[in-house]
PDB file of N, CA and C in Angstrom:
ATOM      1  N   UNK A   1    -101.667  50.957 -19.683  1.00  0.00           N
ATOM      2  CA  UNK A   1    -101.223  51.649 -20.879  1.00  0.00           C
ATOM      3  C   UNK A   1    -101.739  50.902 -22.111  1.00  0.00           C
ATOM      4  N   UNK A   2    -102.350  51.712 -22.907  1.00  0.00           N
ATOM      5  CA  UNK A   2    -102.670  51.016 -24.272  1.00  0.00           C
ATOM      6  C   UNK A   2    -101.700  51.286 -25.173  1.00  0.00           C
ATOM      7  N   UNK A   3    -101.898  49.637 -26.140  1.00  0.00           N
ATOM      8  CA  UNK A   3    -100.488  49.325 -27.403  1.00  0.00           C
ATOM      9  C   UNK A   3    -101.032  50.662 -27.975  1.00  0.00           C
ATOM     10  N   UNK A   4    -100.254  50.709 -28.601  1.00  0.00           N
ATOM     11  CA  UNK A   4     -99.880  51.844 -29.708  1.00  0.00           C
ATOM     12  C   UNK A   4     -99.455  51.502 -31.224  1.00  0.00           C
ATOM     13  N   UNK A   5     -99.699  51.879 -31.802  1.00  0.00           N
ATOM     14  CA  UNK A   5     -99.836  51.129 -33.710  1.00  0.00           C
ATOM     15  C   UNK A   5     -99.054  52.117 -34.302  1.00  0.00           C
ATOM     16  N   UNK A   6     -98.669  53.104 -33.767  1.00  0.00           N
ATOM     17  CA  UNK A   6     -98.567  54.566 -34.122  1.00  0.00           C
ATOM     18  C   UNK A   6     -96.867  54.192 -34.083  1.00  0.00           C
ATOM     19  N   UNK A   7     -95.980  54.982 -34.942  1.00  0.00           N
ATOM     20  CA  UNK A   7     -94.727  55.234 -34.775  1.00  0.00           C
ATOM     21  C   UNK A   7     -94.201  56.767 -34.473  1.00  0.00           C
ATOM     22  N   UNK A   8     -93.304  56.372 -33.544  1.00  0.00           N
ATOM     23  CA  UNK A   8     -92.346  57.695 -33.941  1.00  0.00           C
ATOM     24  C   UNK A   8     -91.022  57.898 -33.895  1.00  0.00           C
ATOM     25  N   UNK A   9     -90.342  57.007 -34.238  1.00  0.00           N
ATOM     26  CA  UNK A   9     -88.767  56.596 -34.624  1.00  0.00           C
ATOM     27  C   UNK A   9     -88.656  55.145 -35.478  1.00  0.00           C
ATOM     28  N   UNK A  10     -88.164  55.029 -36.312  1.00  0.00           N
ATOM     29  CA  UNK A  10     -87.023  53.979 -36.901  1.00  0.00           C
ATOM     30  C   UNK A  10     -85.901  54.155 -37.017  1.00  0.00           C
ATOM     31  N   UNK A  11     -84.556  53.199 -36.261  1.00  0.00           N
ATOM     32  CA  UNK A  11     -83.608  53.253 -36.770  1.00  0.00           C
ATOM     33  C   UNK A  11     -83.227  51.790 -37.055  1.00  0.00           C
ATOM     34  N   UNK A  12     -82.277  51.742 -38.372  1.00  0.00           N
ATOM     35  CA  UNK A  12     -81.964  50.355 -38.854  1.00  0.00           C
ATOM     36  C   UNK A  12     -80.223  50.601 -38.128  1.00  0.00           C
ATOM     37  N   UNK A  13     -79.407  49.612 -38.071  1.00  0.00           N
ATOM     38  CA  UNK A  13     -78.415  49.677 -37.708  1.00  0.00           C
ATOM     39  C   UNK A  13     -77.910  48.473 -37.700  1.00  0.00           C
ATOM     40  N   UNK A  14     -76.884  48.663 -38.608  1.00  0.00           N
ATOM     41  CA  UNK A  14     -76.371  47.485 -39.487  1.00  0.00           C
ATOM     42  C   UNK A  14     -75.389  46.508 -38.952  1.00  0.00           C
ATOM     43  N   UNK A  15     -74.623  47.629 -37.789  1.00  0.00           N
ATOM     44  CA  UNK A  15     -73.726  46.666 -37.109  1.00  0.00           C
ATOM     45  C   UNK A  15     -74.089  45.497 -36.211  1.00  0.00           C
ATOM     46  N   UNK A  16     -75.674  46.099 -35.726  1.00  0.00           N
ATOM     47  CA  UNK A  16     -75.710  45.052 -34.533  1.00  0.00           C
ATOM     48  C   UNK A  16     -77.023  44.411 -35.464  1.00  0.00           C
ATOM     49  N   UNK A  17     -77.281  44.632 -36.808  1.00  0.00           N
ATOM     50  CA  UNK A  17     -78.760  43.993 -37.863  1.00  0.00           C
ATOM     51  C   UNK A  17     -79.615  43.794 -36.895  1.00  0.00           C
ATOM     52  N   UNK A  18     -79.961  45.164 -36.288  1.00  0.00           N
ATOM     53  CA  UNK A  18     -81.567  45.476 -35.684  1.00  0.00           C
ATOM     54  C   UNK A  18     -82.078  46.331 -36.490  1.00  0.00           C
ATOM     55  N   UNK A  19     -83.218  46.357 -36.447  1.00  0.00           N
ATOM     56  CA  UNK A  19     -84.240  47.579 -36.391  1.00  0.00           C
ATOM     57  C   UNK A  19     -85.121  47.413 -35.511  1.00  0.00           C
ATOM     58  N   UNK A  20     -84.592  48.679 -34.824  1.00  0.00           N
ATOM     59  CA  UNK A  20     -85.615  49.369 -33.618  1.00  0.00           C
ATOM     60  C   UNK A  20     -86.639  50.189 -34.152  1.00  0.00           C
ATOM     61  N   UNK A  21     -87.745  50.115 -33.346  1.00  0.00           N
ATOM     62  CA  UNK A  21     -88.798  50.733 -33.725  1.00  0.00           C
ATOM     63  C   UNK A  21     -89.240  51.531 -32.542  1.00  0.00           C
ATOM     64  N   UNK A  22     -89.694  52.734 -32.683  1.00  0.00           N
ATOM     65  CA  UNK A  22     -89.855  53.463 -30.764  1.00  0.00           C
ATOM     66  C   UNK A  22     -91.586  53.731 -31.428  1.00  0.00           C
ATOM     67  N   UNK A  23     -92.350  53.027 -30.801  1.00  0.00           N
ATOM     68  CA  UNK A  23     -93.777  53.413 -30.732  1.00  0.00           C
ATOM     69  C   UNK A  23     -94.422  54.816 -29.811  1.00  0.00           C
ATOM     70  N   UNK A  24     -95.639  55.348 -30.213  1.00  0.00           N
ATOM     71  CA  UNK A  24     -95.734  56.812 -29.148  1.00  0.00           C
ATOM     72  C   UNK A  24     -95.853  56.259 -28.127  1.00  0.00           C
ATOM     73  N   UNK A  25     -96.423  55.277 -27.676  1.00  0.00           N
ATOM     74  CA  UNK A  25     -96.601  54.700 -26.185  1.00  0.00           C
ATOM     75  C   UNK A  25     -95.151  54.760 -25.761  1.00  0.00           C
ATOM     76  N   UNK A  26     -94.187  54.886 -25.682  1.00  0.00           N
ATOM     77  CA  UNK A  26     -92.986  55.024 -25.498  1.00  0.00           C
ATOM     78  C   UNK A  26     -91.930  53.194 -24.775  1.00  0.00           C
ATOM     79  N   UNK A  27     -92.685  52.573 -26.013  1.00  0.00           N
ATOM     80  CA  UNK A  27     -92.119  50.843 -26.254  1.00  0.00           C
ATOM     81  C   UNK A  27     -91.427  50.929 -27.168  1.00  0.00           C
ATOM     82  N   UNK A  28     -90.109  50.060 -27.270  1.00  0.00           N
ATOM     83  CA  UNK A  28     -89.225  50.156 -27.709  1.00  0.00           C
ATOM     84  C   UNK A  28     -89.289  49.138 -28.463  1.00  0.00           C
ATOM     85  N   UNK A  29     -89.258  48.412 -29.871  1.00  0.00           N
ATOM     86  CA  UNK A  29     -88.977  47.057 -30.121  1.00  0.00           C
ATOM     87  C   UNK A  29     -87.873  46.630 -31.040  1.00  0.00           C
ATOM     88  N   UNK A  30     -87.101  45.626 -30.719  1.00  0.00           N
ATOM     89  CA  UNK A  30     -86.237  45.704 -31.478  1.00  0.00           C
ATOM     90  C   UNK A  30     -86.366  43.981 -32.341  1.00  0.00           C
ATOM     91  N   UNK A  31     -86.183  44.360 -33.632  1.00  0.00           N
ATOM     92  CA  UNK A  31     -86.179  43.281 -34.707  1.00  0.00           C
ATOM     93  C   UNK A  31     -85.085  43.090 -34.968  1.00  0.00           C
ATOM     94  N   UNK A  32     -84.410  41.832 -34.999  1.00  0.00           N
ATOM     95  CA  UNK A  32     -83.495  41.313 -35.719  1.00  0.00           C
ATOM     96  C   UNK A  32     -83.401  41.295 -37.631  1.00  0.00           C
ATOM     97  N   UNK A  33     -82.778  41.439 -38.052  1.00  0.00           N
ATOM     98  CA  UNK A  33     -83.108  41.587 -39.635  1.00  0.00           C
ATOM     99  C   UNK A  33     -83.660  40.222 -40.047  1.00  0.00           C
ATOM    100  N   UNK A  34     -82.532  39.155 -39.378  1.00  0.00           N
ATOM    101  CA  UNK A  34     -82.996  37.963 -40.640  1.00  0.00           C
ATOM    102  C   UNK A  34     -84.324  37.324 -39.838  1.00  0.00           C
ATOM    103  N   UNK A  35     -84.490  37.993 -38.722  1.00  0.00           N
ATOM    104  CA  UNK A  35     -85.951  37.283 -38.530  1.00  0.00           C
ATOM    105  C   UNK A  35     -86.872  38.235 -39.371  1.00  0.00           C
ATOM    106  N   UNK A  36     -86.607  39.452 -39.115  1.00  0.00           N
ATOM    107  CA  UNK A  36     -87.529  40.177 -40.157  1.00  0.00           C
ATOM    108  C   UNK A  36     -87.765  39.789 -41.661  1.00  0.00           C
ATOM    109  N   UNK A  37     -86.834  39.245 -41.951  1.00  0.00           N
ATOM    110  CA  UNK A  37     -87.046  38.771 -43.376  1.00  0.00           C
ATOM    111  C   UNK A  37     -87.360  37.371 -43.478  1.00  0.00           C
ATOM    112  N   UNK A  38     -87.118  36.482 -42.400  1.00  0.00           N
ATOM    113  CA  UNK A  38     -88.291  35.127 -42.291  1.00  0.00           C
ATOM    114  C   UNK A  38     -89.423  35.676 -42.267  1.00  0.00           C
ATOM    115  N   UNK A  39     -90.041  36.097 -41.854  1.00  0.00           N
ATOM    116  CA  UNK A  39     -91.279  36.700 -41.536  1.00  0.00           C
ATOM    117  C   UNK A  39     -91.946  37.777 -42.490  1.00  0.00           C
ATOM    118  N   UNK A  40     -91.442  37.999 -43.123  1.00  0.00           N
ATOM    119  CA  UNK A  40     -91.795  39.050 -44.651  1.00  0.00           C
ATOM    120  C   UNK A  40     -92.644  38.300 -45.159  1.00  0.00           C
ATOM    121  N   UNK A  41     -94.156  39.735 -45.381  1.00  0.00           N
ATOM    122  CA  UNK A  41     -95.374  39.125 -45.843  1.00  0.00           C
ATOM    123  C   UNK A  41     -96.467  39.694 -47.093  1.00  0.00           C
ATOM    124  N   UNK A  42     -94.922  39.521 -47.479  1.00  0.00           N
ATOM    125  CA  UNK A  42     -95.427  39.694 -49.146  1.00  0.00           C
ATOM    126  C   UNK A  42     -95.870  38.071 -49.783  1.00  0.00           C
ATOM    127  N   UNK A  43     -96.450  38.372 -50.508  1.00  0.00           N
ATOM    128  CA  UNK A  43     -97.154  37.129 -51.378  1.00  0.00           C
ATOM    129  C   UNK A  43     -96.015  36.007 -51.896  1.00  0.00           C
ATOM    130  N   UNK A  44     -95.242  35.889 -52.088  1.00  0.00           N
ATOM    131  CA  UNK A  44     -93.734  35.684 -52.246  1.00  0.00           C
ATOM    132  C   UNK A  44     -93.401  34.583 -51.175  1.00  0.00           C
ATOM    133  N   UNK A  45     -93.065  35.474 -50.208  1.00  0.00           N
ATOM    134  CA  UNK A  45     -92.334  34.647 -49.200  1.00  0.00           C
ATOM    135  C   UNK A  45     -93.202  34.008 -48.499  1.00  0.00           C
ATOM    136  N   UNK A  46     -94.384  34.360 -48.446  1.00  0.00           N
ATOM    137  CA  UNK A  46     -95.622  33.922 -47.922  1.00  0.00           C
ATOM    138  C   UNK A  46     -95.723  32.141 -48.069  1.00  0.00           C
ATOM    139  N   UNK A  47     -95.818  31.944 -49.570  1.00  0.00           N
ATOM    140  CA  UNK A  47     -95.857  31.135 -50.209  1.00  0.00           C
ATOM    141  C   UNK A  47     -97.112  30.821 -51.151  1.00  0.00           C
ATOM    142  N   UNK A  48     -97.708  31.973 -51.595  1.00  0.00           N
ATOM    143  CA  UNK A  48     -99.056  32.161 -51.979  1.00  0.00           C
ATOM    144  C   UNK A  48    -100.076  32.890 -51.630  1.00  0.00           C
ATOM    145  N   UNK A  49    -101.051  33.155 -51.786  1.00  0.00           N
ATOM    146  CA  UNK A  49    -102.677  34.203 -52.150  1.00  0.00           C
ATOM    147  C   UNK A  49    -102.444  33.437 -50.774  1.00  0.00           C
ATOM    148  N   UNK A  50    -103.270  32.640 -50.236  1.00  0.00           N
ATOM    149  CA  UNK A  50    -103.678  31.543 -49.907  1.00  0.00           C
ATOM    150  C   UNK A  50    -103.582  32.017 -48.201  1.00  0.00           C
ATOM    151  N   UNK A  51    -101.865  32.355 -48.062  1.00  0.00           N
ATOM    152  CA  UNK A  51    -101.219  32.506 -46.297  1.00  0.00           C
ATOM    153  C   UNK A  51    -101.077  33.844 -46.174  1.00  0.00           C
ATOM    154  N   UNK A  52    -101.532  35.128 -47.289  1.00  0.00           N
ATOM    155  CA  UNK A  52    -101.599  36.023 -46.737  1.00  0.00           C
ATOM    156  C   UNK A  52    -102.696  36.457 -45.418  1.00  0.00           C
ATOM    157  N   UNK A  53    -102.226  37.150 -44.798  1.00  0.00           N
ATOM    158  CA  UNK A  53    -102.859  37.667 -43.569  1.00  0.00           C
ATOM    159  C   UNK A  53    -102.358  36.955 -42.395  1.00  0.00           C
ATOM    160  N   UNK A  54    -101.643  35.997 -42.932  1.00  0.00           N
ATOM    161  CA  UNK A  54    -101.548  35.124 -41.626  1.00  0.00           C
ATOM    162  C   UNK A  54    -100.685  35.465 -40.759  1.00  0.00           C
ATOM    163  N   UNK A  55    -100.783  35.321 -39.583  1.00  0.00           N
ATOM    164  CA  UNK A  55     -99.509  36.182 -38.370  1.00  0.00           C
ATOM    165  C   UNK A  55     -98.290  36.012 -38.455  1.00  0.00           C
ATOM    166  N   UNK A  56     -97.334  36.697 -38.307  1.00  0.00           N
ATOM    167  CA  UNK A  56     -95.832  36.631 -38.866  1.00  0.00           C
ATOM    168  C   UNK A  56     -95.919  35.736 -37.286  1.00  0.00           C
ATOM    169  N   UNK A  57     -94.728  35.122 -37.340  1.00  0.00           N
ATOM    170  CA  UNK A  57     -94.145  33.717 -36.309  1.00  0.00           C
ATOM    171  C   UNK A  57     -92.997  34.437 -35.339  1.00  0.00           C
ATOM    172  N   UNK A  58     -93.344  35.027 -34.015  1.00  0.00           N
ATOM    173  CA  UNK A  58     -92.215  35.330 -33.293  1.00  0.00           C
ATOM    174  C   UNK A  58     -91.259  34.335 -32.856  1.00  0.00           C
ATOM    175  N   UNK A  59     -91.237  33.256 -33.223  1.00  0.00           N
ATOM    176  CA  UNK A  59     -90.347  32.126 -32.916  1.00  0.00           C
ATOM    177  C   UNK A  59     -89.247  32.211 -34.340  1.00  0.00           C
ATOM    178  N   UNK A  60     -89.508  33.217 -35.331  1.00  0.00           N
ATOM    179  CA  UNK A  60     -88.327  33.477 -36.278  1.00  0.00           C
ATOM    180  C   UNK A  60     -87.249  34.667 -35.330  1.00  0.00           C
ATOM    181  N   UNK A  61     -87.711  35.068 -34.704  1.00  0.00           N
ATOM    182  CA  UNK A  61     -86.870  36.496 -34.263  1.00  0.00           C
ATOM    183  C   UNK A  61     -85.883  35.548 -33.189  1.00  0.00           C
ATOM    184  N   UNK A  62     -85.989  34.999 -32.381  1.00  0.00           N
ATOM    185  CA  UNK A  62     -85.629  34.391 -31.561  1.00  0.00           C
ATOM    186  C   UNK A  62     -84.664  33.442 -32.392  1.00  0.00           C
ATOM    187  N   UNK A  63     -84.864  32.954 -33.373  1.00  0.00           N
ATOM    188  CA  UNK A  63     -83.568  31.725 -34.488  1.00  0.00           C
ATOM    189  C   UNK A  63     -82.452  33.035 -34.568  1.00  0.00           C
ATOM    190  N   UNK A  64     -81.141  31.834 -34.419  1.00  0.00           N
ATOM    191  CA  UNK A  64     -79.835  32.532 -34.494  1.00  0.00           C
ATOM    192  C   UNK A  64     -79.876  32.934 -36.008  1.00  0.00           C
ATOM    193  N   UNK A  65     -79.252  34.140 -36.581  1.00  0.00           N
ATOM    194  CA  UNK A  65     -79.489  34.611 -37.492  1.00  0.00           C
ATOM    195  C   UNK A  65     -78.396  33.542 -38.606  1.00  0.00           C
ATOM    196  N   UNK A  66     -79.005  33.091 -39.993  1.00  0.00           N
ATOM    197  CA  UNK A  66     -78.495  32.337 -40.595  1.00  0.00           C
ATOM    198  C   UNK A  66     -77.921  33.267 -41.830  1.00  0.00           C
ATOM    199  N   UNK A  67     -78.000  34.117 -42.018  1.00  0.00           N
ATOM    200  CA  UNK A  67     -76.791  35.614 -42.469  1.00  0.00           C
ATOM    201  C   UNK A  67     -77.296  36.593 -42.133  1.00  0.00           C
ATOM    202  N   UNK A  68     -76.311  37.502 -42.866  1.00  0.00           N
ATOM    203  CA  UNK A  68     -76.294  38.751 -42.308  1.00  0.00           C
ATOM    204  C   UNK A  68     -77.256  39.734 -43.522  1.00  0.00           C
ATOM    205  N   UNK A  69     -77.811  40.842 -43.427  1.00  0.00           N
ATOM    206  CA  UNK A  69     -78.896  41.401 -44.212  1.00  0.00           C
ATOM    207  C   UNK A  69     -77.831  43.139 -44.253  1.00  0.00           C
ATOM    208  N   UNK A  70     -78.388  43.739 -44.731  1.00  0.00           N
ATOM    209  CA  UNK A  70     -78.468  44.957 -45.186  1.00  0.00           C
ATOM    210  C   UNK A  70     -80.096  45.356 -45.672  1.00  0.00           C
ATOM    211  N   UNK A  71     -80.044  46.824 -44.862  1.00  0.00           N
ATOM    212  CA  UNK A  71     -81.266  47.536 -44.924  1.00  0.00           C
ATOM    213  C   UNK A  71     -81.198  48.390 -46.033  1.00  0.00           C
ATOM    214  N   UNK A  72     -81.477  48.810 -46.997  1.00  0.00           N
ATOM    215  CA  UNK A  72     -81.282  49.664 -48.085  1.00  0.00           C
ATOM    216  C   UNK A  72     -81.721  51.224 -47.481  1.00  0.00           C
ATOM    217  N   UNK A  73     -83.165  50.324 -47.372  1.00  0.00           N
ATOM    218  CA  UNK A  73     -84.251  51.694 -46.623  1.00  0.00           C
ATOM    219  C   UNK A  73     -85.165  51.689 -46.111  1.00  0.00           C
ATOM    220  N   UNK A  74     -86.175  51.850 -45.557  1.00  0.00           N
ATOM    221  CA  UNK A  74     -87.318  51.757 -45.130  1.00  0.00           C
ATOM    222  C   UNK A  74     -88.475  53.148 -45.091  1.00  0.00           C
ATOM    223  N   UNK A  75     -89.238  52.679 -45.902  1.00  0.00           N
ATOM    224  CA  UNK A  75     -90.599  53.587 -46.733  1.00  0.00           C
ATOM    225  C   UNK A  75     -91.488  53.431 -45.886  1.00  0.00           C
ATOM    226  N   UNK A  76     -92.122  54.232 -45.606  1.00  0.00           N
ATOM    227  CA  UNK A  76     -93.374  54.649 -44.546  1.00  0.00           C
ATOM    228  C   UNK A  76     -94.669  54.288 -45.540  1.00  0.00           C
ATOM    229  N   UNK A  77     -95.437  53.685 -45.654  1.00  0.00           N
ATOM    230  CA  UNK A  77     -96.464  53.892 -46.611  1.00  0.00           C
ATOM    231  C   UNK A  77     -97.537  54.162 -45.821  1.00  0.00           C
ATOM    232  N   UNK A  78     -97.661  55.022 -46.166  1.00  0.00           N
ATOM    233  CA  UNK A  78     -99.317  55.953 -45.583  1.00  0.00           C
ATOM    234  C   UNK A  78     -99.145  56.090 -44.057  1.00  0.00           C
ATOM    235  N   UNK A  79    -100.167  56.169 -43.364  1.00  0.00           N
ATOM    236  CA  UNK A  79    -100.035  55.432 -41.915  1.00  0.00           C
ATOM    237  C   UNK A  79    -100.154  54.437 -41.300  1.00  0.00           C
ATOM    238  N   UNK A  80     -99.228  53.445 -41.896  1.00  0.00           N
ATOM    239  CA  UNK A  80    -100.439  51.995 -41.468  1.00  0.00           C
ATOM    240  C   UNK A  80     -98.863  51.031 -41.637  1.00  0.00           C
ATOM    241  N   UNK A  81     -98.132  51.069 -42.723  1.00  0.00           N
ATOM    242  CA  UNK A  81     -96.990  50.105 -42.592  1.00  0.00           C
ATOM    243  C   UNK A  81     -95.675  50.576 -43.089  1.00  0.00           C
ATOM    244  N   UNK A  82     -94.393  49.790 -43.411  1.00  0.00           N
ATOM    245  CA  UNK A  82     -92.925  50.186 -44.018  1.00  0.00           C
ATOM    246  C   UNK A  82     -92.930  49.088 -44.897  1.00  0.00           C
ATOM    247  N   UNK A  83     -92.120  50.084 -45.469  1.00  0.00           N
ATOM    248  CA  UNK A  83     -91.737  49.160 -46.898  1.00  0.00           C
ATOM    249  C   UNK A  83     -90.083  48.869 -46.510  1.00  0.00           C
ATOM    250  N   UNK A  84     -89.696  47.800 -46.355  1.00  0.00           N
ATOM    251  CA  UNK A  84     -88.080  47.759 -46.414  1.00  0.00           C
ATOM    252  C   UNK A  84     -87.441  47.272 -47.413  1.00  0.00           C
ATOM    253  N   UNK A  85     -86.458  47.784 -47.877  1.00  0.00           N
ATOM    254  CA  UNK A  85     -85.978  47.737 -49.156  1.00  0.00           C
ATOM    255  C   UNK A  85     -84.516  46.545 -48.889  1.00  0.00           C
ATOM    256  N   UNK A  86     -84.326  45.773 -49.341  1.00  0.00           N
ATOM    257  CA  UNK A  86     -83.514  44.748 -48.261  1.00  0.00           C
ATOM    258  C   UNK A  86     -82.125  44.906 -49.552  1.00  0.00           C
ATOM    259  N   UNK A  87     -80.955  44.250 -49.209  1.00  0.00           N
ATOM    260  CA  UNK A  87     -80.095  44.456 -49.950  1.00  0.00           C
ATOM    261  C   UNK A  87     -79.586  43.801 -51.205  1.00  0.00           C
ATOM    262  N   UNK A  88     -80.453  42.728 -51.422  1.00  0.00           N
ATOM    263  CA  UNK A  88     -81.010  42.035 -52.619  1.00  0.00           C
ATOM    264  C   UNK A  88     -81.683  42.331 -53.556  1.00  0.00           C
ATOM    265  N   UNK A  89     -82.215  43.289 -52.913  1.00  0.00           N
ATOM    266  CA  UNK A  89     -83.417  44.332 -53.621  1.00  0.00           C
ATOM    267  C   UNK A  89     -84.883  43.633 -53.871  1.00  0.00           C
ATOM    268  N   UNK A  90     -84.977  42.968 -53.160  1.00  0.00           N
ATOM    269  CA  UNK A  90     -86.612  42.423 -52.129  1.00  0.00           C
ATOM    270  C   UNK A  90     -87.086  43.681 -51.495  1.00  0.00           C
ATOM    271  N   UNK A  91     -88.238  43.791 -51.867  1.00  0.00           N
ATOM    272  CA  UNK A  91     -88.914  45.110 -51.472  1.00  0.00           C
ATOM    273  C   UNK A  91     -90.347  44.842 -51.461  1.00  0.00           C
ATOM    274  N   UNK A  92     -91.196  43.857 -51.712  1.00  0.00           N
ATOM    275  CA  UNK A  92     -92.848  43.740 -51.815  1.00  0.00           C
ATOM    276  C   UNK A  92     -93.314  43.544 -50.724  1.00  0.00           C
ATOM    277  N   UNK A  93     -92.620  43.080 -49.553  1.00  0.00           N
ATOM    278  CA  UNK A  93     -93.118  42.908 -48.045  1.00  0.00           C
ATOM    279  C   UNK A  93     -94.016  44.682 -47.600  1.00  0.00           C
ATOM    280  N   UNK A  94     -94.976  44.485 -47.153  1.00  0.00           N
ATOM    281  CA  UNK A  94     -95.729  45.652 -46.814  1.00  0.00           C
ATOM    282  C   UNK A  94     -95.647  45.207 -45.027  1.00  0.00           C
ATOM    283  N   UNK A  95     -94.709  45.296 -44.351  1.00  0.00           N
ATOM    284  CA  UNK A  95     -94.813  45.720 -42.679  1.00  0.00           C
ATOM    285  C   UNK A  95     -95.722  46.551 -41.808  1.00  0.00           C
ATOM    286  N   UNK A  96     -97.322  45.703 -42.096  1.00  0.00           N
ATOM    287  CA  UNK A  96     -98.002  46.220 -41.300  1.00  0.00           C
ATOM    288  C   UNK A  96     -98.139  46.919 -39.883  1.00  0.00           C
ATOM    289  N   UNK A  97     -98.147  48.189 -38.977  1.00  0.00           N
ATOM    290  CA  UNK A  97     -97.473  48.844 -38.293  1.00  0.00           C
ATOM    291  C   UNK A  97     -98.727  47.645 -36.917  1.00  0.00           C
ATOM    292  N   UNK A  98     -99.483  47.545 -37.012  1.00  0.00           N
ATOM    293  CA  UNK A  98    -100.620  46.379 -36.321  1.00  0.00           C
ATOM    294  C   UNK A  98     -99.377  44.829 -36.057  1.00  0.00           C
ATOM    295  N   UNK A  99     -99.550  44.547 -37.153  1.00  0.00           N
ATOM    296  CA  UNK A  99     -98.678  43.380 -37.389  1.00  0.00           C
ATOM    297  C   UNK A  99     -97.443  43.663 -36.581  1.00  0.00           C
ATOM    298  N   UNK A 100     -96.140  44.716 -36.541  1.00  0.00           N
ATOM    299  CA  UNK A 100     -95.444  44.396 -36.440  1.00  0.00           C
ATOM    300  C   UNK A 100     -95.312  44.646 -34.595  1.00  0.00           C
ATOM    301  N   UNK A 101     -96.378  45.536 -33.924  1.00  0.00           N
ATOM    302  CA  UNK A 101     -96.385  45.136 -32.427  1.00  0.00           C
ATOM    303  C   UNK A 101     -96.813  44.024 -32.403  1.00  0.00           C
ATOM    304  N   UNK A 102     -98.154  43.461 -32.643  1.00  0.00           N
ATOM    305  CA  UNK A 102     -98.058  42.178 -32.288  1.00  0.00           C
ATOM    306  C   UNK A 102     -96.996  41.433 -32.612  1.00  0.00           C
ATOM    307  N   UNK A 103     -95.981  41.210 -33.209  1.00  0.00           N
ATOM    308  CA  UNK A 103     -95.133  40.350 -33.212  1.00  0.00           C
ATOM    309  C   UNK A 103     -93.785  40.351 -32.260  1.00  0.00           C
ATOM    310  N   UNK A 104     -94.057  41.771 -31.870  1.00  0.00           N
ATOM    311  CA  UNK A 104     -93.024  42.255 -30.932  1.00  0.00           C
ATOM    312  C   UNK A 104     -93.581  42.046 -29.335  1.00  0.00           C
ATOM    313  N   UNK A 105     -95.055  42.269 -28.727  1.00  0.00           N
ATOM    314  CA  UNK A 105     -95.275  41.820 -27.806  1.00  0.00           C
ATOM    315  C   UNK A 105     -95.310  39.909 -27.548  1.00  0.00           C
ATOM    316  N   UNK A 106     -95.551  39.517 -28.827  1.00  0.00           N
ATOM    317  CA  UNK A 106     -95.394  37.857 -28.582  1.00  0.00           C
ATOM    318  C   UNK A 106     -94.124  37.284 -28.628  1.00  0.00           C
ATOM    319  N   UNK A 107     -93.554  38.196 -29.172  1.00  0.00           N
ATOM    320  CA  UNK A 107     -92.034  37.513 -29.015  1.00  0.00           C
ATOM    321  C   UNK A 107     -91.497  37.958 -27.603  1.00  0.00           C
ATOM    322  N   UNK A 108     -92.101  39.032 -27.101  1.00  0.00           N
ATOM    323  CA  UNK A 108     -91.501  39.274 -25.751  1.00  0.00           C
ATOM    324  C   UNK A 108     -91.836  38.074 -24.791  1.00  0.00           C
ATOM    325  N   UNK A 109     -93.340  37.410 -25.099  1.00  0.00           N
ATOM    326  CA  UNK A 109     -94.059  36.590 -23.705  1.00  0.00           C
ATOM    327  C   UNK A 109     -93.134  35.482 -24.218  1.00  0.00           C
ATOM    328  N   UNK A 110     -93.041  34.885 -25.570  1.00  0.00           N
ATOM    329  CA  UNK A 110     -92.163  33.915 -25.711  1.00  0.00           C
ATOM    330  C   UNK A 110     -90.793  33.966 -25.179  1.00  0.00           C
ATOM    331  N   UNK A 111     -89.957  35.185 -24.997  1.00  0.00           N
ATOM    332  CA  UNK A 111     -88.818  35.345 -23.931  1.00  0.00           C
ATOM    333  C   UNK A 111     -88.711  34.700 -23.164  1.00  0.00           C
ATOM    334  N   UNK A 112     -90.077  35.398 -22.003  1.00  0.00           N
ATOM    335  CA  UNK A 112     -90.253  34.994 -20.575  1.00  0.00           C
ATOM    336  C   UNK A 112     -90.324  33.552 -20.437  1.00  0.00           C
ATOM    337  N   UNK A 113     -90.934  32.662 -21.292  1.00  0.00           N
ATOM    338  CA  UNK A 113     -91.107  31.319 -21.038  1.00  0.00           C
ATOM    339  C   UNK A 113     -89.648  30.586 -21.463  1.00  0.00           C
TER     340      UNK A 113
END
C-alpha cells in the first residue's frame, strides 16, 4: 500500500487533546496536541529562517503532555497543509499534509522500539 498525503477526515477532540487525521489510504493518525504544538513549524517556534524545513521530532508526541491545549480550528490551506488556530491564538504554523505522515509513520517505528 502506498502513503497517502491526501486527507479525508479531521477531527480535533478536546477531551482526550487528539487530533486524528484519517488519510485516503485508510491510516488513521492520531496527534497529541501539545506534541503538535512542540513541533509547530512556523518561523517562530522554529527558532528562525535558518530551521525551517527541518523535520518535526516524533520523540515530541511521545513526551507526557506538559498542558493542556485547545483547538480553536483547523484551516485546510489549498491541498497541501492545515492551519491550526490554537487557543492562545498562535496560528502561523503551516502543517504540511507530507510533513505530518511522516511524522506519524516515525513516531509509530519509534513505538515499536
Amino acid at each position: 500500500m502506498s502513503i497517502s498525503f491526501e486527507i479525508s477526515e479531521i477531527d480535533v477532540d478536546t477531551a482526550s487533546q487528539t487530533l486524528s487525521i484519517v488519510w485516503n489510504d485508510g491510516e488513521t493518525s492520531f496527534f497529541p496536541f501539545d506534541g503538535l504544538r512542540k513541533v509547530c513549524p512556523c518561523v517562530f517556534c522554529r527558532g528562525g529562517h535558518e530551521y525551517m524545513g527541518k523535520k518535526m521530532d516524533p520523540a515530541e508526541l511521545a513526551k507526557p503532555a506538559q498542558r493542556e491545549w485547545r483547538i480553536r480550528s483547523v484551516k485546510p490551506m489549498g491541498n497541501y497543509a492545515i492551519q491550526i488556530v490554537w487557543n492562545d491564538g498562535h496560528d502561523s504554523g503551516l502543517y504540511r499534509f507530507e510533513a505530518l505522515r511522516q511524522l506519524w509513520e516515525e513516531f509509530k517505528l519509534l513505538e515499536k522500539t
